[in-house]
N, C-alpha and C. Protein backbone atom coordinates (compact mmCIF):
# COMPACT_ATOMS: atom_id res chain seq x y z
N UNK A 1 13.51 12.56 -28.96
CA UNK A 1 14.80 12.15 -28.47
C UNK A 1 15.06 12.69 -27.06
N UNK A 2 14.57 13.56 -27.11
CA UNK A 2 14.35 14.73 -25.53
C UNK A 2 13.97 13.38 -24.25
N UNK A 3 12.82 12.64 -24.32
CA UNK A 3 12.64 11.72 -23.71
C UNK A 3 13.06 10.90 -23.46
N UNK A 4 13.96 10.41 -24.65
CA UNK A 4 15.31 9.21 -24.01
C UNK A 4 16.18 9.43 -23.53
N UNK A 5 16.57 11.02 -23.46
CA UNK A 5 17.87 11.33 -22.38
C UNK A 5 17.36 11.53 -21.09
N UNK A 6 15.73 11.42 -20.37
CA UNK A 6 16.01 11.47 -18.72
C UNK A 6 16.01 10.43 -18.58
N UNK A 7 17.01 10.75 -17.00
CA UNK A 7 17.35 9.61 -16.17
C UNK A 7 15.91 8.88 -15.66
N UNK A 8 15.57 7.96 -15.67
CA UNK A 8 14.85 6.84 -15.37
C UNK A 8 14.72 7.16 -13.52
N UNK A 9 15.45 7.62 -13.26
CA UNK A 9 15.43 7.39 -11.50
C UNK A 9 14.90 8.57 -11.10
N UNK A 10 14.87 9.68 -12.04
CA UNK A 10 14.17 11.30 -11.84
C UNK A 10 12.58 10.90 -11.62
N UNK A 11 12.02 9.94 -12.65
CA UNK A 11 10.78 10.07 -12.64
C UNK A 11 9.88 9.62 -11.47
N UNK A 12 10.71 8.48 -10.81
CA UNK A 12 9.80 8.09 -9.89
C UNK A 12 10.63 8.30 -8.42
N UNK A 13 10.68 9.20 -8.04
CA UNK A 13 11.41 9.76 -7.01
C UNK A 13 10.39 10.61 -6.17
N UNK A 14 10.49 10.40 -4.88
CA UNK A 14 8.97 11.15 -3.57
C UNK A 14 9.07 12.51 -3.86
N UNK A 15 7.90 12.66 -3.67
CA UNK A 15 7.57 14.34 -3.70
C UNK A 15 8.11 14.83 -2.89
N UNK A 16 8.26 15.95 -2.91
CA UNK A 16 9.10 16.86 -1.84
C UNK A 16 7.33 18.24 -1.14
N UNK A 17 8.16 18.80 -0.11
CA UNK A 17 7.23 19.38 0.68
C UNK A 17 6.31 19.84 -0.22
N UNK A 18 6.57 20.97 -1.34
CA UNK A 18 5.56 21.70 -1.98
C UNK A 18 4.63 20.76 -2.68
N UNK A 19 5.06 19.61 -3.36
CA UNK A 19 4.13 18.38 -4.05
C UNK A 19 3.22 17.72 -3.21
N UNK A 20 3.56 17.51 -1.69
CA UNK A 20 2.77 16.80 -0.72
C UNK A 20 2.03 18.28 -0.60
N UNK A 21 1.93 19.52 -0.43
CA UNK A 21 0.77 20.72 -0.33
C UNK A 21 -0.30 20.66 -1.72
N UNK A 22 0.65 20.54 -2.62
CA UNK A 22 -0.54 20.35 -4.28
C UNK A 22 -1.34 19.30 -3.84
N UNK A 23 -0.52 18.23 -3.39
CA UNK A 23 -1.63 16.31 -3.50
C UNK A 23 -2.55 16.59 -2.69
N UNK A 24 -2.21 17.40 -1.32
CA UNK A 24 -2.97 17.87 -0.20
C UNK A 24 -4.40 18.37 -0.54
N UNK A 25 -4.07 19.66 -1.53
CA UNK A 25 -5.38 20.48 -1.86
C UNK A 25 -5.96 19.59 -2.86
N UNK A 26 -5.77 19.14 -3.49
CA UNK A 26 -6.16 18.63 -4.71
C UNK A 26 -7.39 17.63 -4.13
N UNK A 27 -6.55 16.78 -3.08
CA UNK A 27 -7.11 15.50 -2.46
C UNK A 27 -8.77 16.45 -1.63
N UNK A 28 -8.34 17.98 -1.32
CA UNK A 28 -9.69 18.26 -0.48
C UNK A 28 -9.98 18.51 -1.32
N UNK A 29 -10.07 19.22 -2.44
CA UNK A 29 -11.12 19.93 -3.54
C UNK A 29 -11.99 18.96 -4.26
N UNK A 30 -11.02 17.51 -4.23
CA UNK A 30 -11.84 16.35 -5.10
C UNK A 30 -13.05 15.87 -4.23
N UNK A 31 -12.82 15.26 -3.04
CA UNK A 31 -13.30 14.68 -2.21
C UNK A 31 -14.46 15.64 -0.88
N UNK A 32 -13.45 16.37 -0.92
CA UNK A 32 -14.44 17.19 0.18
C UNK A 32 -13.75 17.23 1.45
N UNK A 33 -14.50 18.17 2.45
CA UNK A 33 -13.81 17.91 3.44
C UNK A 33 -14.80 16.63 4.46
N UNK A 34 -15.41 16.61 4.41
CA UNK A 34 -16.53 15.28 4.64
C UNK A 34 -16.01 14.05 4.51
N UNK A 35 -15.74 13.83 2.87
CA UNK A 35 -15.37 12.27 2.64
C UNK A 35 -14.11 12.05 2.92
N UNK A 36 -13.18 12.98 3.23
CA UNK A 36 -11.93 12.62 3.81
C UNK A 36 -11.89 11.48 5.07
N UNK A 37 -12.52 11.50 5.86
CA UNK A 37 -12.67 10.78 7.30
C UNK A 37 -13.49 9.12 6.49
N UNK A 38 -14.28 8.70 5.56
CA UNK A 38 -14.48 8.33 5.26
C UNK A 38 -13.69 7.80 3.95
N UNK A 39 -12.71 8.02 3.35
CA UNK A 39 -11.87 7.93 2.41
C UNK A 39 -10.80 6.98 3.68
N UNK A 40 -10.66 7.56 4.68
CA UNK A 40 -9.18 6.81 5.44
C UNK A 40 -9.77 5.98 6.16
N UNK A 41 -11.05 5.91 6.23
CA UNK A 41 -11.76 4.67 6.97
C UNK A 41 -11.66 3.44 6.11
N UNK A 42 -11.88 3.71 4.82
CA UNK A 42 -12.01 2.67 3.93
C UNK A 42 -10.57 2.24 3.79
N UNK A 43 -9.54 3.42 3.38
CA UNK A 43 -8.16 2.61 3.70
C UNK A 43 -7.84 1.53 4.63
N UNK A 44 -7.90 2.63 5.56
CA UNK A 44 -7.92 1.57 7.31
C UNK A 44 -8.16 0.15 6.83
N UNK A 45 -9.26 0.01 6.68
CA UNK A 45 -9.93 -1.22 6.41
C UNK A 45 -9.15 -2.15 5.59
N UNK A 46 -9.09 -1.61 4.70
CA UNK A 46 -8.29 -2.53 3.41
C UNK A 46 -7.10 -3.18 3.84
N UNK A 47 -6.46 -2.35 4.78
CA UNK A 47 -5.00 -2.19 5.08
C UNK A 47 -5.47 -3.66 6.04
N UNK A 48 -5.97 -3.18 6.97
CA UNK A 48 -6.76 -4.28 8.40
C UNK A 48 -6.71 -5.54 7.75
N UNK A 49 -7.36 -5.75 6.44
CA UNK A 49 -8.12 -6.92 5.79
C UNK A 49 -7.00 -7.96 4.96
N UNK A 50 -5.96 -6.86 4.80
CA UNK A 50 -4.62 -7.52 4.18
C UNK A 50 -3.98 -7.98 4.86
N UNK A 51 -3.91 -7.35 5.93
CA UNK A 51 -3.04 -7.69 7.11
C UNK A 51 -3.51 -9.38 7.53
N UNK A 52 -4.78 -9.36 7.55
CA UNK A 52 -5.21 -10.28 8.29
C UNK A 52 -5.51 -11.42 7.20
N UNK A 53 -5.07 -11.42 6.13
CA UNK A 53 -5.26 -12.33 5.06
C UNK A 53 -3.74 -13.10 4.82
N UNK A 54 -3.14 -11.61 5.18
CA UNK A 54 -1.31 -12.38 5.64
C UNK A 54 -1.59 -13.09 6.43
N UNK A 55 -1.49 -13.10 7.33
CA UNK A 55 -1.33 -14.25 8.49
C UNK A 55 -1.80 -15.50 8.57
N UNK A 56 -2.82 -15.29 7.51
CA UNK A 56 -3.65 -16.53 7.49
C UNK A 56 -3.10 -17.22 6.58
N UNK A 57 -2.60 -16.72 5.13
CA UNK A 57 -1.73 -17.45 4.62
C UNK A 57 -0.24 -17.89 5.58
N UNK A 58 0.16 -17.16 5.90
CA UNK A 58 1.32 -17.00 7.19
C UNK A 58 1.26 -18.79 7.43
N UNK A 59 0.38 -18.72 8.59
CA UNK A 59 -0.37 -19.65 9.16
C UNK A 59 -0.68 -20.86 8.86
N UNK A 60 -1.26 -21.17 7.58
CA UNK A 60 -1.38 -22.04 6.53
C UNK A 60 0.42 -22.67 6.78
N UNK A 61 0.87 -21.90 5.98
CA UNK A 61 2.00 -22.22 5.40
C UNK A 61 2.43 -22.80 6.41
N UNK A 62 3.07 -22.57 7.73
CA UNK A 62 3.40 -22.78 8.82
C UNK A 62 2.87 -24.76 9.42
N UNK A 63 1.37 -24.23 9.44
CA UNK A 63 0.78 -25.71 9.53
C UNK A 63 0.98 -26.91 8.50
N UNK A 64 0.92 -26.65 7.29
CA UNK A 64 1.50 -27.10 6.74
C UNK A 64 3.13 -27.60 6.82
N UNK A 65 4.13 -26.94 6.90
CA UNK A 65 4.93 -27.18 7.04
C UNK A 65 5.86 -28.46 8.26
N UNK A 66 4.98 -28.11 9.59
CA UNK A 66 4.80 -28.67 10.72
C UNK A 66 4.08 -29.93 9.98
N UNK A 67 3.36 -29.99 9.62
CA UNK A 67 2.98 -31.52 9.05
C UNK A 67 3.63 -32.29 8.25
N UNK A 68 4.40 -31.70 7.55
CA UNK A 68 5.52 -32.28 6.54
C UNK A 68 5.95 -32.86 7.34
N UNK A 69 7.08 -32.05 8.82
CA UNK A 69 8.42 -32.67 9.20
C UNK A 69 7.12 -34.01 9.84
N UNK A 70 6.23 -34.11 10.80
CA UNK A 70 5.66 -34.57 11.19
C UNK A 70 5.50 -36.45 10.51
N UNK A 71 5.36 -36.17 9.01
CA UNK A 71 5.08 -37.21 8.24
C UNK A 71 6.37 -38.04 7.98
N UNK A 72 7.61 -36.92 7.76
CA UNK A 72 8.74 -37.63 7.79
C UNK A 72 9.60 -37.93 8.56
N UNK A 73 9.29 -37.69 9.91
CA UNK A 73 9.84 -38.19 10.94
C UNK A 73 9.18 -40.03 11.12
């Protein structure tokens, strides 16, 4: 019953300074200090690759759209 009385908004709420120092160490002890630079490269990337998958849908959509009014004019 203990579990149905917390608030719902406690649980997923940002870490505060001392939690970002735990995620910190944790993140070097797992990984290393090596694969770190290689861990945010691969982010990078992902991030890059989404980005650029937006636009292209973006884009799409856009051309598309421009062809609609196009047809019904």
């Amino acid at each position: 019953m203990f579990l149905l009385a917390i608030n719902p908004q406690l649980l997923i709420s940002m870490p505060s300074g001392g939690e970002w120092i735990t995620i910190l160490i944790v993140v070097i002890v797992l990984f290393g200090g090596k694969k770190i630079p290689e861990l945010a490269r691969g982010i990078g990337k992902g991030i890059r690759e989404f980005n650029d998958a937006k636009e292209g849908v973006k884009s799409e959509i856009e051309t598309g759209m421009s062809k609609e009014k196009e047809k019904a004019s």
